[in-house]
N, C-alpha and C. Protein backbone atom coordinates (compact mmCIF):
# COMPACT_ATOMS: atom_id res chain seq x y z
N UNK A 1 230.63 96.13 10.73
CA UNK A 1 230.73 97.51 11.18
C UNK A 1 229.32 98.08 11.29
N UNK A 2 228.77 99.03 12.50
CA UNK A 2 227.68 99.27 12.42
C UNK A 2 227.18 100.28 11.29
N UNK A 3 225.80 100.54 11.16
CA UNK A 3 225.50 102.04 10.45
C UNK A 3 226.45 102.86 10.94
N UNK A 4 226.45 103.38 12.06
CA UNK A 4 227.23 104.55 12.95
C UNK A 4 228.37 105.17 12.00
N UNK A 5 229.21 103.84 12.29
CA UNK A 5 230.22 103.97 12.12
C UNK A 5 230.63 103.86 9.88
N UNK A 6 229.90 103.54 9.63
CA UNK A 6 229.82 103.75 8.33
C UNK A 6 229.53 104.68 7.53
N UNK A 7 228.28 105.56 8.38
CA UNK A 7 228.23 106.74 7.84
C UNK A 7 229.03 107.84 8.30
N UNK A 8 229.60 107.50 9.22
CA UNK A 8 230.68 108.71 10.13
C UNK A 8 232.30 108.15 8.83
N UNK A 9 231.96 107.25 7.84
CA UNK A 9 232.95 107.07 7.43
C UNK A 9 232.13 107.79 5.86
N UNK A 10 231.37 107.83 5.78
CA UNK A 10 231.46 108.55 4.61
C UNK A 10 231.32 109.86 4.76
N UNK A 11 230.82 110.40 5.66
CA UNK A 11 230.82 112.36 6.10
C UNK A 11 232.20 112.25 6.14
N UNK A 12 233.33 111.86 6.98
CA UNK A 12 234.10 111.81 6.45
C UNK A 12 235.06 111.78 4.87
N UNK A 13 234.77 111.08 4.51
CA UNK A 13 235.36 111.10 3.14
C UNK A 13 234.46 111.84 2.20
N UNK A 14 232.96 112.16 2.77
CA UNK A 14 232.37 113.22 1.48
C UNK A 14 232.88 114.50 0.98
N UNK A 15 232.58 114.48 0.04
CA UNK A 15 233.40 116.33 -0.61
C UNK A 15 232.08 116.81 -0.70
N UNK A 16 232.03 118.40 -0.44
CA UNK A 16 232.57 119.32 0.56
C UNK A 16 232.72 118.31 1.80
N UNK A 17 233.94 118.42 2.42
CA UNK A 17 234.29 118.34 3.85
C UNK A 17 233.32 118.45 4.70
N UNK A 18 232.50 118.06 5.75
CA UNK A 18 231.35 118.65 6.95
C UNK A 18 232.54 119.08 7.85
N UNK A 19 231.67 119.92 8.56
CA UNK A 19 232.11 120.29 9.60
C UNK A 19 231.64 120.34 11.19
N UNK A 20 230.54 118.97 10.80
CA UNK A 20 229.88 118.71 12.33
C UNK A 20 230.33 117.30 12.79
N UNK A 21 231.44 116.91 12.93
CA UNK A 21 232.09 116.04 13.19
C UNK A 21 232.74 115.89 14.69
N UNK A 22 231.91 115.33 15.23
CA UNK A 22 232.88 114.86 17.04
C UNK A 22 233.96 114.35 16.88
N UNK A 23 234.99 115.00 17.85
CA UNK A 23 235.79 114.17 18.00
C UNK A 23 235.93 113.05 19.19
N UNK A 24 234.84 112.60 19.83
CA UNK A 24 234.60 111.43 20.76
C UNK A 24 233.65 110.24 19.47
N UNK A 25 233.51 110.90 18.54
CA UNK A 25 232.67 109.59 17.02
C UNK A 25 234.41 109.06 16.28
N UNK A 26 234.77 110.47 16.42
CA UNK A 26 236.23 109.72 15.70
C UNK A 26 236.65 108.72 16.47
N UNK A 27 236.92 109.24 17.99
CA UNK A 27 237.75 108.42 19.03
C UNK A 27 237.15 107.07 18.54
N UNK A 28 235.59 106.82 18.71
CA UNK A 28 235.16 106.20 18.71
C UNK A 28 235.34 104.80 17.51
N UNK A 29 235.53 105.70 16.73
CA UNK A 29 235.42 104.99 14.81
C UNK A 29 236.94 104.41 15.32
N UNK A 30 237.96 105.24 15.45
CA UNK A 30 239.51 104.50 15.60
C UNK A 30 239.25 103.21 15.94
N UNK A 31 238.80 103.41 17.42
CA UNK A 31 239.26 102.18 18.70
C UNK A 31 238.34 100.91 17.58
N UNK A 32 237.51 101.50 17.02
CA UNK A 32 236.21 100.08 16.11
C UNK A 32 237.17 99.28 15.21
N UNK A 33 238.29 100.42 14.61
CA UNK A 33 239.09 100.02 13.38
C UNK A 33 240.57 99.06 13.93
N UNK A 34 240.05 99.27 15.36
CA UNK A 34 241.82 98.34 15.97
C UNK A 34 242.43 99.50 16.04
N UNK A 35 242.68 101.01 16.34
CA UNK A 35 243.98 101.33 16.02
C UNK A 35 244.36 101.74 17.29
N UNK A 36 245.57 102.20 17.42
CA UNK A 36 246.05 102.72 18.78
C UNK A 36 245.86 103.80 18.74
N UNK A 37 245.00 104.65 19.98
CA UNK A 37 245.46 106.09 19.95
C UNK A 37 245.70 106.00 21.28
N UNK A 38 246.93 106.67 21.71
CA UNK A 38 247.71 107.24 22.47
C UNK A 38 247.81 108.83 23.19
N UNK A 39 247.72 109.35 24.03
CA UNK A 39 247.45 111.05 24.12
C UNK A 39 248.68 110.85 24.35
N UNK A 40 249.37 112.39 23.29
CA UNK A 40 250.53 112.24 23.59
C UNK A 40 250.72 113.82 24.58
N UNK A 41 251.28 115.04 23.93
CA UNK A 41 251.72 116.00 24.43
C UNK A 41 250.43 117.17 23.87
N UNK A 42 249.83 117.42 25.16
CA UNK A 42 248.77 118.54 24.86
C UNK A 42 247.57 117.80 24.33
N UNK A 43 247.18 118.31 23.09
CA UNK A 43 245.77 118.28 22.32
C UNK A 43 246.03 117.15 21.53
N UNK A 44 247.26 115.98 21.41
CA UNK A 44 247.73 115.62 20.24
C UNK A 44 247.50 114.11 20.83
N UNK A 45 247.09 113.50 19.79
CA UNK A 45 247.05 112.00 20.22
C UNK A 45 248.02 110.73 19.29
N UNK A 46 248.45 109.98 19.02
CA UNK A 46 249.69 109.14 18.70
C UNK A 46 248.52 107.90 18.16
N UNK A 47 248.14 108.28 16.72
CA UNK A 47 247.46 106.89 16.19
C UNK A 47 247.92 105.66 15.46
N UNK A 48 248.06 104.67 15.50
CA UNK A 48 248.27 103.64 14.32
C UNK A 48 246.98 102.94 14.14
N UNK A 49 247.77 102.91 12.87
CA UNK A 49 245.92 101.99 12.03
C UNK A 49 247.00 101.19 11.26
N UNK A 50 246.71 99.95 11.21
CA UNK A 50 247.93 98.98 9.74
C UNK A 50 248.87 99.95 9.70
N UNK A 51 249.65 99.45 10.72
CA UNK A 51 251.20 99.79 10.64
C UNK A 51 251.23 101.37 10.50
N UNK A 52 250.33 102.10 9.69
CA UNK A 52 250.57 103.71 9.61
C UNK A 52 250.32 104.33 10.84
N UNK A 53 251.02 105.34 11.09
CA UNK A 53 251.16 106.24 12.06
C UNK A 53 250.86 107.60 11.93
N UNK A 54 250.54 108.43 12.95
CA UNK A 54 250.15 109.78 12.90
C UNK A 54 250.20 110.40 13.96
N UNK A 55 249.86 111.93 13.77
CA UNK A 55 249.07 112.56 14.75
C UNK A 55 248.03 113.37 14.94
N UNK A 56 246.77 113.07 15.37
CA UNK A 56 245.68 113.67 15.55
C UNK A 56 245.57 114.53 16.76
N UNK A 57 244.95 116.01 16.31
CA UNK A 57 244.86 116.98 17.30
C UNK A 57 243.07 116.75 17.87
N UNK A 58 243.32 116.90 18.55
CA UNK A 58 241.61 116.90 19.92
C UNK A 58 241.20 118.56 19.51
N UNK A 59 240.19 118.73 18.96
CA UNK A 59 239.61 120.33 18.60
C UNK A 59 240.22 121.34 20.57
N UNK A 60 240.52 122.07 19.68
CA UNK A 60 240.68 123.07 21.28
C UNK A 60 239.65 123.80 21.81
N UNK A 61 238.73 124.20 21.30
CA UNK A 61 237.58 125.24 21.78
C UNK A 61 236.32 124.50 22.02
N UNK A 62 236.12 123.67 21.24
CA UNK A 62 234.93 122.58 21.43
C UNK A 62 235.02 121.40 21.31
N UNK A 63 234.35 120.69 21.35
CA UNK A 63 234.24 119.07 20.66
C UNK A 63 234.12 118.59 19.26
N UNK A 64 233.84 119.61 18.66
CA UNK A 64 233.60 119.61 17.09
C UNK A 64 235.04 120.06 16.41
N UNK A 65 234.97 119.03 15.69
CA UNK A 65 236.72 119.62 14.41
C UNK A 65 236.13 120.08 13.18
N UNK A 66 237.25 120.68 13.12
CA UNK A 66 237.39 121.83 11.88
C UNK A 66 237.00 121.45 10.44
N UNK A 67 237.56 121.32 9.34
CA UNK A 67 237.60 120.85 8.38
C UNK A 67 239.01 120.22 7.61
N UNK A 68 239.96 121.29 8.80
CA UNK A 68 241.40 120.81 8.20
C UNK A 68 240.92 119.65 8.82
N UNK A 69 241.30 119.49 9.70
CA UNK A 69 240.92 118.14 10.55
C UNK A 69 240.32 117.04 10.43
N UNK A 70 239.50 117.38 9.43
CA UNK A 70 238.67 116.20 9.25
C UNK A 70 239.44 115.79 7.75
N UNK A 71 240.07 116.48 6.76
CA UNK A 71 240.90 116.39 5.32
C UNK A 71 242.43 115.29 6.68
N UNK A 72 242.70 115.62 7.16
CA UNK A 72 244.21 114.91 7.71
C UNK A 72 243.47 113.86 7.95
N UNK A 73 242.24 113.44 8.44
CA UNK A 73 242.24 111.90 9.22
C UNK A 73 241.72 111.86 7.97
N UNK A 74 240.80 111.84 6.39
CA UNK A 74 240.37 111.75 5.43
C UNK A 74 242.17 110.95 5.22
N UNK A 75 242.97 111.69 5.02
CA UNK A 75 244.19 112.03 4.32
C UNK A 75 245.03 109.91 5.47
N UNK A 76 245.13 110.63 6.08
CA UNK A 76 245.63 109.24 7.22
C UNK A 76 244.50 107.92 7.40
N UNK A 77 243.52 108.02 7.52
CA UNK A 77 242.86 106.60 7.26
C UNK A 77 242.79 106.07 5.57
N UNK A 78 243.18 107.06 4.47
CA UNK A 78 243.65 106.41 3.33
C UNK A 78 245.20 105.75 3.49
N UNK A 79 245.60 106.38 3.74
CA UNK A 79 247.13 105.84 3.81
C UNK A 79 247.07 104.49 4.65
N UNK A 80 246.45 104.31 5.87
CA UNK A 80 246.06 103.44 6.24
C UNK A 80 244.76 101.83 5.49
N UNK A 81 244.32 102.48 4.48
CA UNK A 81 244.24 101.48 3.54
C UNK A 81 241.77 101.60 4.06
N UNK A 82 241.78 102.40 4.90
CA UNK A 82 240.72 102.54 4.96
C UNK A 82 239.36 103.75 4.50
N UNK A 83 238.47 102.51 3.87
CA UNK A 83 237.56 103.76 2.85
C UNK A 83 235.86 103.68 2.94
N UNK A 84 235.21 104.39 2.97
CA UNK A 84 233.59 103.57 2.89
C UNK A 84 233.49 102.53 2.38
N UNK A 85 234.03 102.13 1.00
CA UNK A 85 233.91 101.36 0.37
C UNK A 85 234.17 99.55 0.86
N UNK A 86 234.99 99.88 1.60
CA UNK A 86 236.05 98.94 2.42
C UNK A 86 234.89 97.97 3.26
N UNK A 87 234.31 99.04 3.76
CA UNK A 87 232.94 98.13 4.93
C UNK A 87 231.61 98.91 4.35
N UNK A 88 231.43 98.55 3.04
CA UNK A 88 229.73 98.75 2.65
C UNK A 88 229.07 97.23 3.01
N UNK A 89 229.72 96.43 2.35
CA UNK A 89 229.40 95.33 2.39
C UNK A 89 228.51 94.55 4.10
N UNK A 90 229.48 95.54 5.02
CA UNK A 90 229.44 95.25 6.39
C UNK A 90 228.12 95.43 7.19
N UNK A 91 227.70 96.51 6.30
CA UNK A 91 226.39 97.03 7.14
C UNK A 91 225.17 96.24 7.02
């Protein structure tokens, strides 16, 4: 896994939450991890990662997501079994 994508995995999972997070780095981080995203209806996209499923919203006003936003994919790539920790080794 590159740097990129490793440190976009720990701003992710860091506490406090950031809130300068693209959502074309997410798109990006998914498609790296294998998963499916799908656009489904509106802003909403249809992900699987290992068998787990979801749905991720596309920010509406800008390109940048919120913080809820970034706690649900925090929240769904655990359930999905993925963590920094997972690909330190990788870099």
């Amino acid at each position: 896994m590159s740097h990129k994508h490793i440190n976009l995995l720990r701003a992710i999972f860091h506490d406090p939450v950031g809130g300068n997070i693209h959502w074309r780095e997410i798109e990006s981080l998914l498609h790296h991890l294998d998963a499916s995203v799908v656009p489904a209806h509106g802003a909403r996209f249809h992900v699987t990662l290992n068998g787990i499923e979801d749905f991720l919203h596309h920010p509406h006003q800008s390109s940048v997501c919120d913080k809820s936003m970034i706690k649900h994919l925090r929240e769904f790539l655990s359930r999905a079994g993925v963590s920094p920790s997972s690909y330190e080794g990788d870099a």
